[in-house]
C-alpha atoms as a PDB file:
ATOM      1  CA  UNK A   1      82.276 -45.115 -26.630  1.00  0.00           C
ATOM      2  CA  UNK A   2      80.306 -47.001 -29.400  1.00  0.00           C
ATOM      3  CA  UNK A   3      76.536 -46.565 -29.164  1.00  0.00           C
ATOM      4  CA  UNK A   4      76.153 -50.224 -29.528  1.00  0.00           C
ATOM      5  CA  UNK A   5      78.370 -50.798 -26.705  1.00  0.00           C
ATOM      6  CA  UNK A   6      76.154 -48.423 -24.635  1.00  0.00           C
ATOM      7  CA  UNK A   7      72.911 -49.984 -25.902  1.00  0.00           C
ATOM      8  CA  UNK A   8      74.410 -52.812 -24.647  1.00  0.00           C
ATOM      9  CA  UNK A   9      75.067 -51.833 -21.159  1.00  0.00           C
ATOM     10  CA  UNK A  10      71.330 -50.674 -21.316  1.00  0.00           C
ATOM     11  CA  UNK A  11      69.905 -53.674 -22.186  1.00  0.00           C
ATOM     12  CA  UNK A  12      72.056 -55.543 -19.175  1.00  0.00           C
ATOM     13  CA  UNK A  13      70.499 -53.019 -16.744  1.00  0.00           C
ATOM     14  CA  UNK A  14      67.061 -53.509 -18.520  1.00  0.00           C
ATOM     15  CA  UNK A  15      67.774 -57.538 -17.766  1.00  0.00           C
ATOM     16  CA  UNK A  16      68.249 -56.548 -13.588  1.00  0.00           C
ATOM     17  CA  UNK A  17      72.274 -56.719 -14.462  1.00  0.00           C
ATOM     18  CA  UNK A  18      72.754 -53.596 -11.862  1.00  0.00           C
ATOM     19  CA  UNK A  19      76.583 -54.324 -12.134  1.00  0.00           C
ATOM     20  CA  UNK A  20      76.710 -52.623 -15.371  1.00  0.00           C
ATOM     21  CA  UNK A  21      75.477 -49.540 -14.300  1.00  0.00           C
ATOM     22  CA  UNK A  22      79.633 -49.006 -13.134  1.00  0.00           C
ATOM     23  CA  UNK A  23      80.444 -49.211 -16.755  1.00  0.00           C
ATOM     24  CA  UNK A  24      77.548 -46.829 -17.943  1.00  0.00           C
ATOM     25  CA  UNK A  25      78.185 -43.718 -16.160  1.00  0.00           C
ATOM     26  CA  UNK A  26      81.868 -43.367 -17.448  1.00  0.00           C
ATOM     27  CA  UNK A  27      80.199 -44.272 -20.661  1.00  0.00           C
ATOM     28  CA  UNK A  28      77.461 -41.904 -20.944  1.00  0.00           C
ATOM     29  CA  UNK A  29      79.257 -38.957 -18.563  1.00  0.00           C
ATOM     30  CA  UNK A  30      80.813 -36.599 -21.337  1.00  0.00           C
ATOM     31  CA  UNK A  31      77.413 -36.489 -23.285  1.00  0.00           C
ATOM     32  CA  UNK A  32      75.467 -36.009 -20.214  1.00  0.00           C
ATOM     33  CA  UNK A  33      77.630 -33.262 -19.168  1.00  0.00           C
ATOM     34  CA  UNK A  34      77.441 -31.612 -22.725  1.00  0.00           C
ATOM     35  CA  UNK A  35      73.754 -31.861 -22.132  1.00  0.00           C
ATOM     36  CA  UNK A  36      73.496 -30.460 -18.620  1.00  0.00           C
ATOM     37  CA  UNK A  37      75.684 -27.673 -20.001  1.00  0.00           C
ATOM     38  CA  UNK A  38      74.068 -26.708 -22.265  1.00  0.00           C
ATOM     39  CA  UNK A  39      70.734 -26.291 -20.243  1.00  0.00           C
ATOM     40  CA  UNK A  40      72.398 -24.348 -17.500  1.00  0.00           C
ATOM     41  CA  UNK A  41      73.977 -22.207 -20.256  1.00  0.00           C
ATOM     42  CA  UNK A  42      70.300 -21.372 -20.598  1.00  0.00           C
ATOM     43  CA  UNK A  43      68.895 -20.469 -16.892  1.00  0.00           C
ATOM     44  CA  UNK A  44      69.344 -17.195 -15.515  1.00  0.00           C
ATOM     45  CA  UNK A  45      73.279 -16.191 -14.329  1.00  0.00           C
ATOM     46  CA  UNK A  46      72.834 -16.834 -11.161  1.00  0.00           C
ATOM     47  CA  UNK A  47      72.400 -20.161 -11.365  1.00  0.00           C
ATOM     48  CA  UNK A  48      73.073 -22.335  -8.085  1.00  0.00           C
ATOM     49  CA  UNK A  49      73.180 -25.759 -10.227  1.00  0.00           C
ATOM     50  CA  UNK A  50      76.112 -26.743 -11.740  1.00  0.00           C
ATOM     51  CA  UNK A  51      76.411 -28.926 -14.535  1.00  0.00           C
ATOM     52  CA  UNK A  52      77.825 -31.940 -12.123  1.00  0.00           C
ATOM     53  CA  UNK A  53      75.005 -31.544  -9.423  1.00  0.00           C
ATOM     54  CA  UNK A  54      72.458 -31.887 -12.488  1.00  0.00           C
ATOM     55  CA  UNK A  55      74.613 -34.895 -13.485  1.00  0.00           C
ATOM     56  CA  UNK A  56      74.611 -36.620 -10.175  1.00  0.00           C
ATOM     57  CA  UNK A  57      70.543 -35.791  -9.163  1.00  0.00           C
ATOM     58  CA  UNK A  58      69.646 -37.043 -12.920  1.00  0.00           C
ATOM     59  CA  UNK A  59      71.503 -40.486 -12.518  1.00  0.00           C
ATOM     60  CA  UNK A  60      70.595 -41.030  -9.341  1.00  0.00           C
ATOM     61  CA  UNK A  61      66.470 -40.616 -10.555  1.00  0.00           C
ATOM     62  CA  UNK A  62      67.376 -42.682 -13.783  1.00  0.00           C
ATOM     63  CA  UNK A  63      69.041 -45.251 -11.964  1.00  0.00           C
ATOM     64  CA  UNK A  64      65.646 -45.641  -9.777  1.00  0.00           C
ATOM     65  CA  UNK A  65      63.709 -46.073 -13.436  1.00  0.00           C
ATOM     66  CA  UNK A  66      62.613 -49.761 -12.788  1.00  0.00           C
ATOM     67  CA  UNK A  67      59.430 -49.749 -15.438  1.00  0.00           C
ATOM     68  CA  UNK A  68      62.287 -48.485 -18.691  1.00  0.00           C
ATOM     69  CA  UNK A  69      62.822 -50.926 -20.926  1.00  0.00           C
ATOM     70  CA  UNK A  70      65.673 -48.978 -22.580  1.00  0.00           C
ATOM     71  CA  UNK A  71      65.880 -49.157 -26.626  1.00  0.00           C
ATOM     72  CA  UNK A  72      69.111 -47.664 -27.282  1.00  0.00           C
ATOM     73  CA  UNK A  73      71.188 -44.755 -26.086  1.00  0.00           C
ATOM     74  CA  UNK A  74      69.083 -42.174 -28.172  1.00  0.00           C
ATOM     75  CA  UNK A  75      66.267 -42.980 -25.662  1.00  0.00           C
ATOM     76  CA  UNK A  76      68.300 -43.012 -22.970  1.00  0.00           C
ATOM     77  CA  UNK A  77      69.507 -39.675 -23.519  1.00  0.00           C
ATOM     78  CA  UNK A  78      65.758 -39.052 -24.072  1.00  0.00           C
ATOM     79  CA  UNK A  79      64.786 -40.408 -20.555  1.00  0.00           C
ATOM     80  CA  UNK A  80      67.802 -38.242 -19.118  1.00  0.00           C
ATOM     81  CA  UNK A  81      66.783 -34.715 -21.076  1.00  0.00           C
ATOM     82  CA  UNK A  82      62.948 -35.282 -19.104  1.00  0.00           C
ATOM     83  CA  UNK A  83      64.636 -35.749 -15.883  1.00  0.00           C
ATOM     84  CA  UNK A  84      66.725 -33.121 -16.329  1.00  0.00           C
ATOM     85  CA  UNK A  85      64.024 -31.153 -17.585  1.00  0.00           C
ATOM     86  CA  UNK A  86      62.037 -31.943 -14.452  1.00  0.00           C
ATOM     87  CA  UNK A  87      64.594 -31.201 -11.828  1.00  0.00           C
ATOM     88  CA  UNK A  88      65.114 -27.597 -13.530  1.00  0.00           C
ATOM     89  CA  UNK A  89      61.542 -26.920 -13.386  1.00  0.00           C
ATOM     90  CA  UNK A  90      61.359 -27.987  -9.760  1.00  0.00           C
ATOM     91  CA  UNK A  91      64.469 -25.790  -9.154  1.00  0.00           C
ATOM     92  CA  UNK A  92      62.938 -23.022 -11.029  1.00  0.00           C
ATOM     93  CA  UNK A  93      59.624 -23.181  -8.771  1.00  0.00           C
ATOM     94  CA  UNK A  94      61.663 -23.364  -5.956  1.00  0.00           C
ATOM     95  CA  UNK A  95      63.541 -20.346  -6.978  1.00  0.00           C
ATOM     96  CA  UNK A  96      60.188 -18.116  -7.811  1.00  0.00           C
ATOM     97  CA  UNK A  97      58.140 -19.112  -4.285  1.00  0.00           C
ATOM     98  CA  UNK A  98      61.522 -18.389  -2.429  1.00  0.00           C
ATOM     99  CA  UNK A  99      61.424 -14.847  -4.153  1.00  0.00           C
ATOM    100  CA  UNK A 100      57.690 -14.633  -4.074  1.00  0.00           C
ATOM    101  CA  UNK A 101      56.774 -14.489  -7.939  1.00  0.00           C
ATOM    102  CA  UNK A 102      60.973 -13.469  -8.171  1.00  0.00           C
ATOM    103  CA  UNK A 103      62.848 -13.616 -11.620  1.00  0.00           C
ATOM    104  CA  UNK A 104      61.536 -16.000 -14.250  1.00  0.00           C
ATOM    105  CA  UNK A 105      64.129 -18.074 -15.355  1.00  0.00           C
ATOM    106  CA  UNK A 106      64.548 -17.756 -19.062  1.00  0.00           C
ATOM    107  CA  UNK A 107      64.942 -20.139 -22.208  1.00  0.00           C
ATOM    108  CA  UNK A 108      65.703 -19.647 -25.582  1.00  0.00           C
ATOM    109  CA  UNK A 109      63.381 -21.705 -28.028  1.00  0.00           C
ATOM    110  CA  UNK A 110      65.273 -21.656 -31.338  1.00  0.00           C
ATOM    111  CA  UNK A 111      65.284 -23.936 -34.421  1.00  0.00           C
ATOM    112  CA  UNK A 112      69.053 -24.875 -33.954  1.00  0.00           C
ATOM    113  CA  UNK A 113      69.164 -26.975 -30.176  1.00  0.00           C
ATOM    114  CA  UNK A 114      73.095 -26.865 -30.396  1.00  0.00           C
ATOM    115  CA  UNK A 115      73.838 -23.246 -29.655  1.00  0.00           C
ATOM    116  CA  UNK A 116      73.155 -21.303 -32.757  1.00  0.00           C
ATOM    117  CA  UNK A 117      71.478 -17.646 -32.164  1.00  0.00           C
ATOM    118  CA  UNK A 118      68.661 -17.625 -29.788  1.00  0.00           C
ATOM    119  CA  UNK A 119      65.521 -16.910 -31.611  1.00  0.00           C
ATOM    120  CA  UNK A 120      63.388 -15.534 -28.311  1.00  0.00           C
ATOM    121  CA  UNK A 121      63.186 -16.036 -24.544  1.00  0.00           C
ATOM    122  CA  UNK A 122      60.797 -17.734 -22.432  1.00  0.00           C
ATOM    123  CA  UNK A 123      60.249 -18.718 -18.899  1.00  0.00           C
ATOM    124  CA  UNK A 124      61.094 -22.235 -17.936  1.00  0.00           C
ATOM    125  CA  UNK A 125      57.985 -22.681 -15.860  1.00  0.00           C
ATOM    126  CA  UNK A 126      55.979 -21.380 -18.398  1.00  0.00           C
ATOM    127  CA  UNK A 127      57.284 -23.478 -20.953  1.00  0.00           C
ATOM    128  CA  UNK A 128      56.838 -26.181 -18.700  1.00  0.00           C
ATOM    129  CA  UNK A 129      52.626 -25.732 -18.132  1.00  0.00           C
ATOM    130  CA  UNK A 130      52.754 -25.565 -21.956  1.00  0.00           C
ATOM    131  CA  UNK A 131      54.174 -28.766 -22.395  1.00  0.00           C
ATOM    132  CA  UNK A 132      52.120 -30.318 -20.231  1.00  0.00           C
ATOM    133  CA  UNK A 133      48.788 -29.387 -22.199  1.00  0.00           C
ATOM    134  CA  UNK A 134      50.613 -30.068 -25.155  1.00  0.00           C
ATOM    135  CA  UNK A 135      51.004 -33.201 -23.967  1.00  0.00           C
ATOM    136  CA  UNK A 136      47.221 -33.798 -23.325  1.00  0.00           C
ATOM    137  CA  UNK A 137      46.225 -32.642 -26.844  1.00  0.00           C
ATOM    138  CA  UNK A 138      49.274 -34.665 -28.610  1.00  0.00           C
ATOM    139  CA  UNK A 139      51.419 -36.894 -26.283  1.00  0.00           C
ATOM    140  CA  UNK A 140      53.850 -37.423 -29.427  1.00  0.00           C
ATOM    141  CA  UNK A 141      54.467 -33.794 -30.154  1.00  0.00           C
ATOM    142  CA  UNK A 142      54.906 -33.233 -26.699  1.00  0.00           C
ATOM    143  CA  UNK A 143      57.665 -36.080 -26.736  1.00  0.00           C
ATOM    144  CA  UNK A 144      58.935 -34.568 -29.680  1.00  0.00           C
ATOM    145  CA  UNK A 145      59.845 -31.028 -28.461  1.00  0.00           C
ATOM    146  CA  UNK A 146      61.110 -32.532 -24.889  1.00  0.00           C
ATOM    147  CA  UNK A 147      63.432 -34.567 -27.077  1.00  0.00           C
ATOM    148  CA  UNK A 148      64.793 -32.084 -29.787  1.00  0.00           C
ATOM    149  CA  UNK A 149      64.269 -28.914 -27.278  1.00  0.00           C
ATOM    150  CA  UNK A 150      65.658 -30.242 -23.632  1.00  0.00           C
ATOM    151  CA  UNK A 151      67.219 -33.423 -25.075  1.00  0.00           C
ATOM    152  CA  UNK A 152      68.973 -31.838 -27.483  1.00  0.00           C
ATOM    153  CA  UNK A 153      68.773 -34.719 -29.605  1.00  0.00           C
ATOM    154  CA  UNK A 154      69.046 -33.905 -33.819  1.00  0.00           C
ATOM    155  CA  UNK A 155      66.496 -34.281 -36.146  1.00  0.00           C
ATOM    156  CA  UNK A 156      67.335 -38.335 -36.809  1.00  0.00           C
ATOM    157  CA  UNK A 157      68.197 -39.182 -33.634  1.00  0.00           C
ATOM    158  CA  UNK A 158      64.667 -37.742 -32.721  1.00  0.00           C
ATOM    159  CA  UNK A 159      62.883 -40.006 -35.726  1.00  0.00           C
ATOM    160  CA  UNK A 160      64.791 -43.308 -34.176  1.00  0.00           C
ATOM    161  CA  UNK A 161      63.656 -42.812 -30.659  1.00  0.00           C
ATOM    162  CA  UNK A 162      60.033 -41.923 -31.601  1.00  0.00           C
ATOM    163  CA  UNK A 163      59.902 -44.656 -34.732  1.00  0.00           C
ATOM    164  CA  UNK A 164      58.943 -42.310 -37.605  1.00  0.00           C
ATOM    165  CA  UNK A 165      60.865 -40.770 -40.139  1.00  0.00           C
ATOM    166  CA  UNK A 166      63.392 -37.279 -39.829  1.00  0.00           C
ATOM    167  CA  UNK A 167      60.730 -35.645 -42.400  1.00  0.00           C
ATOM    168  CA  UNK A 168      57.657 -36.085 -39.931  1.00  0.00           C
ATOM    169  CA  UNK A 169      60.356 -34.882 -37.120  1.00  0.00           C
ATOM    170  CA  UNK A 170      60.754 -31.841 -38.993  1.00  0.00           C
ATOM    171  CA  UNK A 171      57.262 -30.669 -39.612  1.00  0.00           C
ATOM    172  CA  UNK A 172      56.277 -31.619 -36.106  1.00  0.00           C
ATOM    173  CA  UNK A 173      58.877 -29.562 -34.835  1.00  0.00           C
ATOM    174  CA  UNK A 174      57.758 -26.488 -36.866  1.00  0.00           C
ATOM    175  CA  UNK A 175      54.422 -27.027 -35.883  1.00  0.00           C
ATOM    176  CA  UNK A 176      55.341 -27.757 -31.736  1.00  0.00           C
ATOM    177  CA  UNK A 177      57.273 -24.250 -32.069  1.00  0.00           C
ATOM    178  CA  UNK A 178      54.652 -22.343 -33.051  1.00  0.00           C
ATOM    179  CA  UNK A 179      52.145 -24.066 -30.924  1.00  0.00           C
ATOM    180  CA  UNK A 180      54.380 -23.187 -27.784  1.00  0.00           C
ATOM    181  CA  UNK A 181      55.252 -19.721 -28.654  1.00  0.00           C
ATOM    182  CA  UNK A 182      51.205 -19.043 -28.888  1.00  0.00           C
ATOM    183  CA  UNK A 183      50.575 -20.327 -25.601  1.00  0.00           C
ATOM    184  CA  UNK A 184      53.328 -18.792 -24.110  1.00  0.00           C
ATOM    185  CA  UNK A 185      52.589 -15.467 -25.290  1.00  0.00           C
ATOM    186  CA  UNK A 186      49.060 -15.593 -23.987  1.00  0.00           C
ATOM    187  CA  UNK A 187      47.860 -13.193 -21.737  1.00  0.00           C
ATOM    188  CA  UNK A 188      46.803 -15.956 -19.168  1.00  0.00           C
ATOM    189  CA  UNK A 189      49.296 -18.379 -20.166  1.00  0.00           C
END
């Protein structure tokens, strides 16, 4: 489907039309199950989620978004990679105080988001914390790496949703990498 046919159905729902929201699953399913995919593809192999159960508990907490004014489907798809981000990280905590400091769950944090060679490892939690100081110091990078790095978005998409240009996107990026991979690695990170 067209993005300006989704934007559409975004705005509708925006304007109280809840009617629409029929239309926008079927409309927005394939890329949100590329998207839930591809994070499962990286949590640890014994994985209870499945890419359909992250579909359905996503929609159902983005259809409860009342305060979104949506912009287009890029920030949609933005909205959706936090939620899904955040209902992985509660799974994941769930997972490690059922096994009492258990297996960390583990995430590659490479350059290419689409499934190119992972680059290194790192726990989801972890990751997680780090974002949220991140987040504190720089609420744009912050928005930047959950986009490109759990969104999955590309480079331009990134610039449209956050209003600045694929250059800035790309140093930003570089710098939110290494920022992360410091506090990661830190003894009392």
């Amino acid at each position: 489907m067209e993005s300006q046919d989704v934007t559409g159905m975004l705005a509708k729902w925006g304007l109280g039309d809840k009617g629409v929201l029929n239309q926008l699953l079927p409309a927005v399913y394939d890329e949100l199950h590329r998207m839930a995919a591809r994070y499962l593809r990286r949590e640890r192999p014994d994985h209870t989620l499945q890419p359909s159960a992250l579909i359905n508990e996503a929609y159902l907490r983005l259809v409860d978004q009342s305060s979104v004014t949506w912009q287009n489907r890029a920030h949609f798809f933005g909205i959706a990679a936090n939620v899904m981000r955040r209902i992985l990280v509660d799974h994941a905590r769930g997972h490690q105080a059922a096994k009492r400091g258990g297996s960390v769950i583990k995430l590659p944090l490479d350059e290419a988001v689409h499934g190119s060679p992972m680059e290194e490892e790192m726990d989801l939690v972890a990751l997680d914390a780090a974002l949220t100081r991140l987040a504190k110091m720089d609420p744009e990078q912050s928005k930047l790496v959950e986009l490109r790095y759990f969104g999955g978005l590309t480079i331009e998409e990134t610039a449209q949703v956050m209003g600045i240009s694929p250059a800035t996107v790309k140093r930003s990026w570089t710098i939110s990498r290494a920022w992360l991979r410091r506090e990661i690695s830190r003894p009392d990170a």
